[in-house]
Protein backbone atom coordinates (compact mmCIF):
# COMPACT_ATOMS: atom_id res chain seq x y z
CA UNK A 1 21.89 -78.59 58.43
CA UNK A 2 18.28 -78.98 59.62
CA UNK A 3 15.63 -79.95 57.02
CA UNK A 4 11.70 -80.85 58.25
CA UNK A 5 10.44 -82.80 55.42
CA UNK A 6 6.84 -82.24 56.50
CA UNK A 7 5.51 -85.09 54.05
CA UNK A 8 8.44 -87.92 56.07
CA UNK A 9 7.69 -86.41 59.28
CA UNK A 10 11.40 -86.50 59.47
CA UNK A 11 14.37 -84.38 59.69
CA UNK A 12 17.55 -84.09 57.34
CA UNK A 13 20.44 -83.78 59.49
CA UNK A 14 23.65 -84.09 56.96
CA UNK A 15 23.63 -85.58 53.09
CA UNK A 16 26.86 -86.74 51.19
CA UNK A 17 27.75 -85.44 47.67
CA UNK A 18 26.91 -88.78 46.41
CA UNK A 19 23.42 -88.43 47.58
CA UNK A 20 23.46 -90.13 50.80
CA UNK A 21 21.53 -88.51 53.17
CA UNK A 22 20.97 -89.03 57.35
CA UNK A 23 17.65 -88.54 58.82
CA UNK A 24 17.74 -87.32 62.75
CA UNK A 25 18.59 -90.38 64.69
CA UNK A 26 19.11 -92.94 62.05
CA UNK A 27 21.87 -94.29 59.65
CA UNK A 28 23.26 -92.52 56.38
CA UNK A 29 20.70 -94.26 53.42
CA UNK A 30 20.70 -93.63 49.80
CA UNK A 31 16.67 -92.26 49.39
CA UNK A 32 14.20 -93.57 47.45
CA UNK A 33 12.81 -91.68 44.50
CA UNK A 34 9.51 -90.72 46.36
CA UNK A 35 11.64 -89.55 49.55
CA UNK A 36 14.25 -87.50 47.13
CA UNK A 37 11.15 -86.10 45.90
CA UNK A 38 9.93 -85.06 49.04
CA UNK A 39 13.27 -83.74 50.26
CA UNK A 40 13.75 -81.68 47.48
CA UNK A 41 10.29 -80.24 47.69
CA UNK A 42 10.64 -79.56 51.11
CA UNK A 43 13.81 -77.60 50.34
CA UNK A 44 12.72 -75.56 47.51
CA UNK A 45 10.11 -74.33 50.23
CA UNK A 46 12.52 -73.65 52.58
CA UNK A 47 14.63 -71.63 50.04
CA UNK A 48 11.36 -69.67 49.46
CA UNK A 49 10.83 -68.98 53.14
CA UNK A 50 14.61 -67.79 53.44
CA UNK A 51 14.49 -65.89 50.15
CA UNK A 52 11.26 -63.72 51.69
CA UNK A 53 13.03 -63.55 55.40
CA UNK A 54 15.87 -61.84 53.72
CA UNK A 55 13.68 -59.38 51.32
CA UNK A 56 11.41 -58.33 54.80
CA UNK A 57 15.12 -57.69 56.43
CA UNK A 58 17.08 -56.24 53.78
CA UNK A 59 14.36 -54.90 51.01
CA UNK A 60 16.90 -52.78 49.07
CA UNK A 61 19.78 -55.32 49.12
């Protein structure tokens, strides 16, 4: 998995179940609250942008 998190200038690269999470080239880390808060924004977007991709692809399915 690739995640920008435009507000971190970073990149999520893998998470954990338990929440852990690993930024593109550093260490797994538990997040803040502000940087949860920012990943999960930044992947409610992305489901957005994928959710109109595959309506402009597939309108009737």
């Amino acid at each position: 998995m690739y995640l920008y998190i435009d507000t971190m200038d970073a990149v999520l690269v893998d998470y954990e179940p338990d929440g852990r999470v690993r930024l593109d080239e550093e260490d797994w880390s538990t997040p803040s609250l502000q940087e949860r808060r920012a990943i999960l924004h930044a992947a409610q977007s992305e489901i957005e942008r994928l959710q109109d991709l595959v309506l402009a692809l597939d309108p009737e399915g």
